[in-house]
N, C-alpha and C. Protein backbone atom coordinates (compact mmCIF):
# COMPACT_ATOMS: atom_id res chain seq x y z
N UNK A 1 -47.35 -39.99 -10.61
CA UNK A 1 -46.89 -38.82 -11.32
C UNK A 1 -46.97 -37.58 -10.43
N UNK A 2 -47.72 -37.46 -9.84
CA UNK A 2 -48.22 -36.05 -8.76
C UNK A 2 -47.32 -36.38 -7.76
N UNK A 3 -46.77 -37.16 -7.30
CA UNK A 3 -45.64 -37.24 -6.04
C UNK A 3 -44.12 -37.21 -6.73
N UNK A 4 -43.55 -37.30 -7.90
CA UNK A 4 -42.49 -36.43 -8.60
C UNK A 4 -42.89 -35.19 -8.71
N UNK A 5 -43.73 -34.50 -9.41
CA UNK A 5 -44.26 -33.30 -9.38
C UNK A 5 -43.77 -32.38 -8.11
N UNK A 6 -44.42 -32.93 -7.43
CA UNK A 6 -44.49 -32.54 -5.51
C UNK A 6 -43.30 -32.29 -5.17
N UNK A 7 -42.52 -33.17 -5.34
CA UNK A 7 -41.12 -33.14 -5.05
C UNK A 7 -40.28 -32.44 -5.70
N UNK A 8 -40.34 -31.72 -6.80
CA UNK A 8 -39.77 -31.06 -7.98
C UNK A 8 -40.20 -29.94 -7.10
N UNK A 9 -41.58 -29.44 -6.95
CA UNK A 9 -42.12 -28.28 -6.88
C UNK A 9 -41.38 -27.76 -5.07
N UNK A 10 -41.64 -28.65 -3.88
CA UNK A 10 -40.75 -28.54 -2.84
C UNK A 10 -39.52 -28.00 -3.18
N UNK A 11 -38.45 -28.71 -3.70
CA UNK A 11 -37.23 -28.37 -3.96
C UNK A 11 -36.83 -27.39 -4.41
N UNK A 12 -37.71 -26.67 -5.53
CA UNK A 12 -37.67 -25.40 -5.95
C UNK A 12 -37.89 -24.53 -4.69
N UNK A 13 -38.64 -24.72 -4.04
CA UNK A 13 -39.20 -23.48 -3.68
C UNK A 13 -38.40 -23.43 -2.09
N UNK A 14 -37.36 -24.50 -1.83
CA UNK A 14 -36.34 -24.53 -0.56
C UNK A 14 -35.39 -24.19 -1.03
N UNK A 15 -35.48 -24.42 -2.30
CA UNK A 15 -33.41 -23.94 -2.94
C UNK A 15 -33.43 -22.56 -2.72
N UNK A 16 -34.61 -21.90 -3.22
CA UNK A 16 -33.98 -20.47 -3.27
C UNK A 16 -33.70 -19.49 -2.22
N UNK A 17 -34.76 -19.85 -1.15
CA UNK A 17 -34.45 -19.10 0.11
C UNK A 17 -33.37 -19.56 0.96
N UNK A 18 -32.58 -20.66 0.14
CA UNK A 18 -31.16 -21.30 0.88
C UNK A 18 -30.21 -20.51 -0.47
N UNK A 19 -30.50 -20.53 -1.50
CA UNK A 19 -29.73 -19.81 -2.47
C UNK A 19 -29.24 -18.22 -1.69
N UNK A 20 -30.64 -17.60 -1.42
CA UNK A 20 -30.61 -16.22 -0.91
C UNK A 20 -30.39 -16.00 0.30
N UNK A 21 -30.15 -17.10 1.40
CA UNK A 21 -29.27 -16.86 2.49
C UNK A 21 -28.04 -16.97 2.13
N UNK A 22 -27.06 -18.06 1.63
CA UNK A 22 -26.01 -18.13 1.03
C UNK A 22 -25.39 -16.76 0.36
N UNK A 23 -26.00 -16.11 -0.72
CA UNK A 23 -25.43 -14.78 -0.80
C UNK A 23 -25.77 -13.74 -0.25
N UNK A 24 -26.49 -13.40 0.48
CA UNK A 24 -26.45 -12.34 1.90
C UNK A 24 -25.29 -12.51 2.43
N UNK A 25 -24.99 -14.41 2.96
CA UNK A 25 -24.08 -14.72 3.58
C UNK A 25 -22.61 -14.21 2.94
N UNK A 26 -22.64 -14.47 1.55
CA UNK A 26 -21.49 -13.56 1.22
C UNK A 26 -21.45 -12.43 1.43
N UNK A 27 -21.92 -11.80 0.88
CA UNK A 27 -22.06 -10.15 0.89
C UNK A 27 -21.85 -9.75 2.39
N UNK A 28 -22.00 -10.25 3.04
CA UNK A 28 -21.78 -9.99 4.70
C UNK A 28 -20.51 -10.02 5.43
N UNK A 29 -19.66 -11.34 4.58
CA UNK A 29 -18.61 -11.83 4.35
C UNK A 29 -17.87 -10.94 3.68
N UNK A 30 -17.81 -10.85 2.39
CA UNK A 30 -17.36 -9.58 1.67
C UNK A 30 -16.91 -7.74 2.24
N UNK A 31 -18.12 -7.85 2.97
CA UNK A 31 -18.20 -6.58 3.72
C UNK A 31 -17.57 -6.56 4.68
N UNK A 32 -17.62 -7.65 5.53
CA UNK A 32 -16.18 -7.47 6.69
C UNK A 32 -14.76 -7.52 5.89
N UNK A 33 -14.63 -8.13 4.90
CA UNK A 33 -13.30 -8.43 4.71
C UNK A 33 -12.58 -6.91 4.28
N UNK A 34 -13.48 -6.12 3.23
CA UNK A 34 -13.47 -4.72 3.58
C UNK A 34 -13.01 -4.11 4.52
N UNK A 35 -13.40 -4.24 5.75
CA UNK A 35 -13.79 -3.44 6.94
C UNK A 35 -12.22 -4.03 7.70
N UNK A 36 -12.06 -5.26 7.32
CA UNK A 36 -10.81 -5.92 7.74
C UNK A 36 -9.20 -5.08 7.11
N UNK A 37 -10.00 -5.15 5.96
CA UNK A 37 -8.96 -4.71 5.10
C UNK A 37 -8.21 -3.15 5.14
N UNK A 38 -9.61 -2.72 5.54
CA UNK A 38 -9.27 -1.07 5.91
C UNK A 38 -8.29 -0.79 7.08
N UNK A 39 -8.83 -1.80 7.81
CA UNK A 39 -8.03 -1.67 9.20
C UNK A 39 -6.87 -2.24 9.32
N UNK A 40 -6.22 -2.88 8.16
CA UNK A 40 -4.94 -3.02 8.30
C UNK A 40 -4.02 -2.36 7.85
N UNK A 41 -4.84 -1.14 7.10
CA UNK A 41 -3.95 -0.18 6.28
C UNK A 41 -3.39 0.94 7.67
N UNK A 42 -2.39 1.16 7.15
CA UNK A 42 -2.14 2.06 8.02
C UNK A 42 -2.21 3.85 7.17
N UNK A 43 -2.33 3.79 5.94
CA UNK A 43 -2.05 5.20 5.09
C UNK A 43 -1.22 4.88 3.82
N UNK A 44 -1.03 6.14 3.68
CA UNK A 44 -0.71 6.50 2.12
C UNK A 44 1.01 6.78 2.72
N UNK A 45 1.80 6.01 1.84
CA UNK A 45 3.38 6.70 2.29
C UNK A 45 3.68 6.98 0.92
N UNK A 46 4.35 8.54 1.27
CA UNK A 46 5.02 9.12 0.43
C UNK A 46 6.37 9.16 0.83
N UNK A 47 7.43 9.69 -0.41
CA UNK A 47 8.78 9.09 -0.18
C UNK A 47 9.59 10.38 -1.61
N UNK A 48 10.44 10.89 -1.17
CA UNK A 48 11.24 11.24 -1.85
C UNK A 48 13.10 10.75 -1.95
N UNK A 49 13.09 11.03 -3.12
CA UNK A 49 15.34 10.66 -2.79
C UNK A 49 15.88 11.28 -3.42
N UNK A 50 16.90 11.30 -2.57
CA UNK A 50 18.05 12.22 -3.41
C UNK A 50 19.37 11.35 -3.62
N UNK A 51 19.99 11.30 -4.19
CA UNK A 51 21.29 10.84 -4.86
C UNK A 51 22.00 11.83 -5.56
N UNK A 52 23.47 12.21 -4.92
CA UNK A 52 23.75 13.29 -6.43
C UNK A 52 23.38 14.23 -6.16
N UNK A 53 23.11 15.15 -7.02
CA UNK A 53 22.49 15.84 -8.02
C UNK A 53 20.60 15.65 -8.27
N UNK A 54 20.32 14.19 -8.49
CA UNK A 54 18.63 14.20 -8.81
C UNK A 54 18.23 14.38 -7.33
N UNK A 55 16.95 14.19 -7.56
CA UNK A 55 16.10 13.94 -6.32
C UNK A 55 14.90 13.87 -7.55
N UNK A 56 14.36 12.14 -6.78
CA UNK A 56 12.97 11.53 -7.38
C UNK A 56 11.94 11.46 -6.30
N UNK A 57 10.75 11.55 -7.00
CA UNK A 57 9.75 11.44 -5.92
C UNK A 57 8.80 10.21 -6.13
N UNK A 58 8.35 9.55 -4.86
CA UNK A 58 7.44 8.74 -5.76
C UNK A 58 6.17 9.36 -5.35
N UNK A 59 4.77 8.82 -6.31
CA UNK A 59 3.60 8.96 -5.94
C UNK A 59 2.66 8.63 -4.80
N UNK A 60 3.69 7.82 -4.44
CA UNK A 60 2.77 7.42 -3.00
C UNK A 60 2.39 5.77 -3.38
N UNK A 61 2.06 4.95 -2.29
CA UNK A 61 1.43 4.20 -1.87
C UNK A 61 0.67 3.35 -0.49
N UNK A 62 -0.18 2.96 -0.68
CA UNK A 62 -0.68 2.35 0.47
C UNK A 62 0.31 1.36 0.93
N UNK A 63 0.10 1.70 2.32
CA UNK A 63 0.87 0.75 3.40
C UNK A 63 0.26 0.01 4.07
N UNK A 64 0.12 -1.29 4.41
CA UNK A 64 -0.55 -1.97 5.20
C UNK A 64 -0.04 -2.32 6.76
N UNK A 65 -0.42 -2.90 7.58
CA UNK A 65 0.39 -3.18 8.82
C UNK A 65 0.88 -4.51 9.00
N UNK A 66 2.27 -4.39 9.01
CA UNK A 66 3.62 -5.55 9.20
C UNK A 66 3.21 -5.97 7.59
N UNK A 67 3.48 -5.12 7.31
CA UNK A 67 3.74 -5.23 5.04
C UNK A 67 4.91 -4.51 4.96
N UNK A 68 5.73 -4.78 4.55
CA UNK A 68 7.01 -4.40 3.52
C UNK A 68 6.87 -3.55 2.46
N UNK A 69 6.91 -2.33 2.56
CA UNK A 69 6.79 -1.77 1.01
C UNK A 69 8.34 -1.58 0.36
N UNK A 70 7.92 -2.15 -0.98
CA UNK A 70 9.56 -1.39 -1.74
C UNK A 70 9.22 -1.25 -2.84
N UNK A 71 9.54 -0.13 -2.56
CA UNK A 71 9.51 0.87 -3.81
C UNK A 71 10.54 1.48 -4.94
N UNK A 72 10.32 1.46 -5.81
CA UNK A 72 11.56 1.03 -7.45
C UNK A 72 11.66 2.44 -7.91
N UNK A 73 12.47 3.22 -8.53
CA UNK A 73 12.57 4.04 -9.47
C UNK A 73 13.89 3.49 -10.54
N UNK A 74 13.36 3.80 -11.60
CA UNK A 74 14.36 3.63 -12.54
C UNK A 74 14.64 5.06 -12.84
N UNK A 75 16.04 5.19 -13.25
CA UNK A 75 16.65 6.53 -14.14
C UNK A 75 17.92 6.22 -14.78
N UNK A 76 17.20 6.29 -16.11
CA UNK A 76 18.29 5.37 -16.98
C UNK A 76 18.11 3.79 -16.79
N UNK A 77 19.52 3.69 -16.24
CA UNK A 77 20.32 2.50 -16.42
C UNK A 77 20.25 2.29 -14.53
N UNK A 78 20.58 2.91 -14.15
CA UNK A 78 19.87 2.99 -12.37
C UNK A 78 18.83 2.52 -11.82
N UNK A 79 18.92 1.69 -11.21
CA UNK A 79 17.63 0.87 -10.20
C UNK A 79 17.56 1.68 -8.82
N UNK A 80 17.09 2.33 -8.59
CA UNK A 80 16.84 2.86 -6.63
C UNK A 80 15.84 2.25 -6.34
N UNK A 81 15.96 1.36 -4.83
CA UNK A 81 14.94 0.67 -4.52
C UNK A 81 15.20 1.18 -3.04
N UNK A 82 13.95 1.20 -2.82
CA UNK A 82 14.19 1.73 -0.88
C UNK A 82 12.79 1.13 -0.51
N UNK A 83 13.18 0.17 0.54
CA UNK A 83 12.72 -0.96 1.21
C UNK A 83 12.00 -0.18 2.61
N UNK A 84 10.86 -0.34 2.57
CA UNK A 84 10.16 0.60 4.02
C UNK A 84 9.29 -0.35 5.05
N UNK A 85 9.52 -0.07 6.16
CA UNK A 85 8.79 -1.19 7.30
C UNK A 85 8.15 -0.17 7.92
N UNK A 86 6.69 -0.17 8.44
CA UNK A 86 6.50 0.57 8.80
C UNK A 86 5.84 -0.10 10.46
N UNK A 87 5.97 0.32 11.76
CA UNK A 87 5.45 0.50 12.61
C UNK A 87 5.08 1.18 13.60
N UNK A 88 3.16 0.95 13.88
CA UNK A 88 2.43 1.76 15.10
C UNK A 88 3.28 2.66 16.03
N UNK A 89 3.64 3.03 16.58
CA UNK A 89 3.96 3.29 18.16
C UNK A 89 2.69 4.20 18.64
N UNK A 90 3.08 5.04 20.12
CA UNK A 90 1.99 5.21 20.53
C UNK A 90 1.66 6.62 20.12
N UNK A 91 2.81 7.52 19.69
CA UNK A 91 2.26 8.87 19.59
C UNK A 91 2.79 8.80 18.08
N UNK A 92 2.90 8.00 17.29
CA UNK A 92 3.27 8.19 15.62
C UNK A 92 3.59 6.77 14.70
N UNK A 93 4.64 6.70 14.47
CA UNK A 93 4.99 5.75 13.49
C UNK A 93 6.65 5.88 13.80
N UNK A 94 7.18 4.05 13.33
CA UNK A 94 8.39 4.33 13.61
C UNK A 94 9.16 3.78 11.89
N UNK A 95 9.73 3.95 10.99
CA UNK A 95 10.08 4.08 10.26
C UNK A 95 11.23 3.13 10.03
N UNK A 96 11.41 2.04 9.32
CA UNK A 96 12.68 1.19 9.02
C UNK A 96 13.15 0.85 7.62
N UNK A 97 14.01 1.92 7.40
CA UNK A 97 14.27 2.56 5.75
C UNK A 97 15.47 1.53 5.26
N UNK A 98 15.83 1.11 4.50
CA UNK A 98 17.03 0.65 3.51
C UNK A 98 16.75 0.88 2.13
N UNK A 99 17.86 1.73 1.76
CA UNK A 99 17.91 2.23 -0.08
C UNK A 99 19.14 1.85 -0.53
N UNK A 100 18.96 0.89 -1.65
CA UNK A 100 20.32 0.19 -2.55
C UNK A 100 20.31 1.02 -3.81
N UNK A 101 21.20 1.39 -4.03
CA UNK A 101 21.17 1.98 -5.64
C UNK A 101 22.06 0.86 -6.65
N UNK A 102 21.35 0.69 -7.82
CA UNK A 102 22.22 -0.58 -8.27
C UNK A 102 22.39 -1.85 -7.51
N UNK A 103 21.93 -2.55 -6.60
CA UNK A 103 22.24 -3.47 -5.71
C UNK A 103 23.15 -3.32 -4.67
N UNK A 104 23.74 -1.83 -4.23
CA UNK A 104 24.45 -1.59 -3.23
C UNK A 104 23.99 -0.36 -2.19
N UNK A 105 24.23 -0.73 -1.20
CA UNK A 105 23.53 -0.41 0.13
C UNK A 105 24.37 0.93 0.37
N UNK A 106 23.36 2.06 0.22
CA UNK A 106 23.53 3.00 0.46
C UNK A 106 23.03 4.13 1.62
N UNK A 107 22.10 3.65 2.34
CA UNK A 107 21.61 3.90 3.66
C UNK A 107 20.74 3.10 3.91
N UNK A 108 21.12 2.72 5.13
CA UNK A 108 19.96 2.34 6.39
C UNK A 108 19.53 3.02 7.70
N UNK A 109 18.49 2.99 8.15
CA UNK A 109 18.37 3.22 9.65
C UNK A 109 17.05 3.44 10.06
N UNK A 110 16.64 4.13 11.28
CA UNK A 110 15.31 4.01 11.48
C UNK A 110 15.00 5.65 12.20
N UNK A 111 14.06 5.77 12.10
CA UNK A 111 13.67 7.27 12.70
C UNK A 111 12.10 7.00 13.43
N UNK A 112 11.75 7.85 13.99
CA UNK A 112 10.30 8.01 14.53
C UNK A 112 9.35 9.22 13.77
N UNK A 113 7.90 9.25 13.64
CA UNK A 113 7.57 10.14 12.96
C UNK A 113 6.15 10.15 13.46
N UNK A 114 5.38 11.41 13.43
CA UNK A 114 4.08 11.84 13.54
C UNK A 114 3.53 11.72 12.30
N UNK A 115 2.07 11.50 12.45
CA UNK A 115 1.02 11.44 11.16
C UNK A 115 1.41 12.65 10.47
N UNK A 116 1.66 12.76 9.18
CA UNK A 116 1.87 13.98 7.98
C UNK A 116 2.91 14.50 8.35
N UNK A 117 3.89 13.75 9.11
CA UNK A 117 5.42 14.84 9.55
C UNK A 117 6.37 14.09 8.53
N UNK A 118 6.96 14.83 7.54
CA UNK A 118 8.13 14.49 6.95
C UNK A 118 9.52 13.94 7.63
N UNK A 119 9.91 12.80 7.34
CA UNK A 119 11.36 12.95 7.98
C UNK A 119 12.45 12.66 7.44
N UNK A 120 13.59 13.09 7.47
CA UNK A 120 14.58 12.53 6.42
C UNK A 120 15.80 11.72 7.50
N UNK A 121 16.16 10.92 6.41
CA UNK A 121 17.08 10.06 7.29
C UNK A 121 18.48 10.02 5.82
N UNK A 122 19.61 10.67 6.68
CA UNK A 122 20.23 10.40 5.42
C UNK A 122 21.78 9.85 5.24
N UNK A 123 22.85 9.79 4.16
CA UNK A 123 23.79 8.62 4.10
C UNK A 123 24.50 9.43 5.07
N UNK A 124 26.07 8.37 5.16
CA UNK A 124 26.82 8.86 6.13
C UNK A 124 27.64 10.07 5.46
N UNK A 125 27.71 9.68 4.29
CA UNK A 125 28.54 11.23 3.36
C UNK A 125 27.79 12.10 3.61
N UNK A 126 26.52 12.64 3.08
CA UNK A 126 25.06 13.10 3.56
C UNK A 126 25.01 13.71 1.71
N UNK A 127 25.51 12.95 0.93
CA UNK A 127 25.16 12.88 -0.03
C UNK A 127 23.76 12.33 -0.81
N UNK A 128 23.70 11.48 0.05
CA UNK A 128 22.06 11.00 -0.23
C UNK A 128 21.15 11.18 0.77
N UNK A 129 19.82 10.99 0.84
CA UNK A 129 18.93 11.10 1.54
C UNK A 129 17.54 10.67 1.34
N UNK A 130 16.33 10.08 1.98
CA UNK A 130 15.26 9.31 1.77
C UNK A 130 14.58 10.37 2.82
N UNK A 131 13.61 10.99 1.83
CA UNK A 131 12.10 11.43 2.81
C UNK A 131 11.33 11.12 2.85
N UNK A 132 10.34 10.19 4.12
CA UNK A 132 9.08 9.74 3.94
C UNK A 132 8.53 10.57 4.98
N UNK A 133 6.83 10.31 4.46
CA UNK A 133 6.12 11.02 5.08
C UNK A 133 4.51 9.62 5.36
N UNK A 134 4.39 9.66 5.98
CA UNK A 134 2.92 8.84 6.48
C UNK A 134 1.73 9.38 7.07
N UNK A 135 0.75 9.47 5.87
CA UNK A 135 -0.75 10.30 5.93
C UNK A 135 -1.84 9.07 6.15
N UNK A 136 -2.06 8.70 7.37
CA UNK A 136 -3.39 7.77 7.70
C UNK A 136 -4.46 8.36 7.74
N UNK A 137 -4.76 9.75 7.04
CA UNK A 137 -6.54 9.66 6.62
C UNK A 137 -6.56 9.38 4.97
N UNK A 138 -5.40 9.53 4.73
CA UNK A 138 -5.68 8.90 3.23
C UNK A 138 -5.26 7.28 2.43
N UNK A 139 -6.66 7.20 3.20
CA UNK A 139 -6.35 5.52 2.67
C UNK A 139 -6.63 4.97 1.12
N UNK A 140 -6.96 5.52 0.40
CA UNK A 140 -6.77 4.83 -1.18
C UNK A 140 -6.51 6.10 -1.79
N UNK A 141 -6.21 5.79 -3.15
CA UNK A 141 -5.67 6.90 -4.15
C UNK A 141 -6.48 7.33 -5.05
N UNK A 142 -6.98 8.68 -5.00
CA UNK A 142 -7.76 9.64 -5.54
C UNK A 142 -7.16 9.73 -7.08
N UNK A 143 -7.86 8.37 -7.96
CA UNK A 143 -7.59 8.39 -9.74
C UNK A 143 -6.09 8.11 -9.79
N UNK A 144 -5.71 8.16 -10.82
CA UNK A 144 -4.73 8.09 -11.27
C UNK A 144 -3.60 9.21 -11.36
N UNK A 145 -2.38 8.34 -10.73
CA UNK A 145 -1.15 9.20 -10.35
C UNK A 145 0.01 9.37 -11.14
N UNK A 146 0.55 10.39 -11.96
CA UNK A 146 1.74 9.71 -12.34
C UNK A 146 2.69 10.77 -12.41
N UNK A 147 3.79 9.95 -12.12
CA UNK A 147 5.04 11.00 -11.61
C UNK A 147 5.15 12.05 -12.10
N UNK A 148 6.43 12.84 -11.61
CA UNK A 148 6.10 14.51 -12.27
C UNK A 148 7.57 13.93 -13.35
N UNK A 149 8.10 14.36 -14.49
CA UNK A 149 8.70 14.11 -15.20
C UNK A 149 8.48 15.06 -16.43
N UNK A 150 9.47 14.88 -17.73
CA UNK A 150 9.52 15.91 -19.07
C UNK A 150 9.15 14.46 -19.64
N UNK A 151 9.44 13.17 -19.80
CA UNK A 151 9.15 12.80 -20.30
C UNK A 151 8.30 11.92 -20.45
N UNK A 152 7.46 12.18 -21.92
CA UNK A 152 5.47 11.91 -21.62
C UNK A 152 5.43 10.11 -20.92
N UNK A 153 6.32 9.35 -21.13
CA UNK A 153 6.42 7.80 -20.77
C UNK A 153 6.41 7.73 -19.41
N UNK A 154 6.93 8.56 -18.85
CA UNK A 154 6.73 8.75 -17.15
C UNK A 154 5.77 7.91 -16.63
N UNK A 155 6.15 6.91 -15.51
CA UNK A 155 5.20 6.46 -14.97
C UNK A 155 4.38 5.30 -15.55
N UNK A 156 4.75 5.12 -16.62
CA UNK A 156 3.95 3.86 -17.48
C UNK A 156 4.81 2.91 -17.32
């Protein structure tokens, strides 16, 4: 009976300091992936458009590096989607824009840009136009954002 005992009482008392390396081991794990994660962001891109008459803005979002952002506005019955690539270079960022309105291609092209420098790139009529801007000290979003608009549904 005392050598089950023994063995019960061993096992306990090896599990846990293997329990409590194991989650250090996460948490360590966890914490780089963080640290990973940060470093693939490249910033916060902001983006305005014009079509027409409107001009929409969006709130911004995080960009990651060699991530695709596309970004949607509805108005009305209107889909604007403008598709953003973003890459490093050595003194800024280089910018690779396409905006469809309704499913039709209404500008493309690419520009170069400095940290917090606005740039616009716009159609060949010069009826439309896409402004982005790319802020890499602001890497996550300070609460909750929601578009500027009259009406209270905005953004939901």
């Amino acid at each position: 009976m005392a050598l089950p005992l023994l063995a019960l009482f061993a096992s306990l008392h090896l599990v846990a300091p293997a329990q409590a390396a194991a989650e250090q081991g996460f948490r360590a794990q966890a914490e780089e992936g963080e640290e990973d994660e940060n470093a693939d962001k490249l910033g916060m891109l902001n983006l305005k458009l014009k079509r027409g008459e409107k001009t929409l803005k969006h709130p911004g979002t995080i960009i990651k590096r060699d991530e695709e952002a596309v970004l949607t506005f509805k108005d009305g019955k209107r889909v604007h989607e403008v598709t953003v690539f973003v890459v490093g270079t050595e003194d800024g960022f280089k910018f690779e824009v396409a905006y469809t309105d309704n499913g039709a291609l209404v500008l493309s092209g690419e520009t170069n840009a400095k940290a917090k420098q606005w740039v616009k790139l716009k159609s060949d009529s010069g009826n439309s136009w896409v402004e982005l801007q790319l802020d890499p000290q602001k890497k996550k979003r300070d609460g909750i954002e929601i578009p500027d608009g009259n009406n209270p549904l905005d953004g939901i």
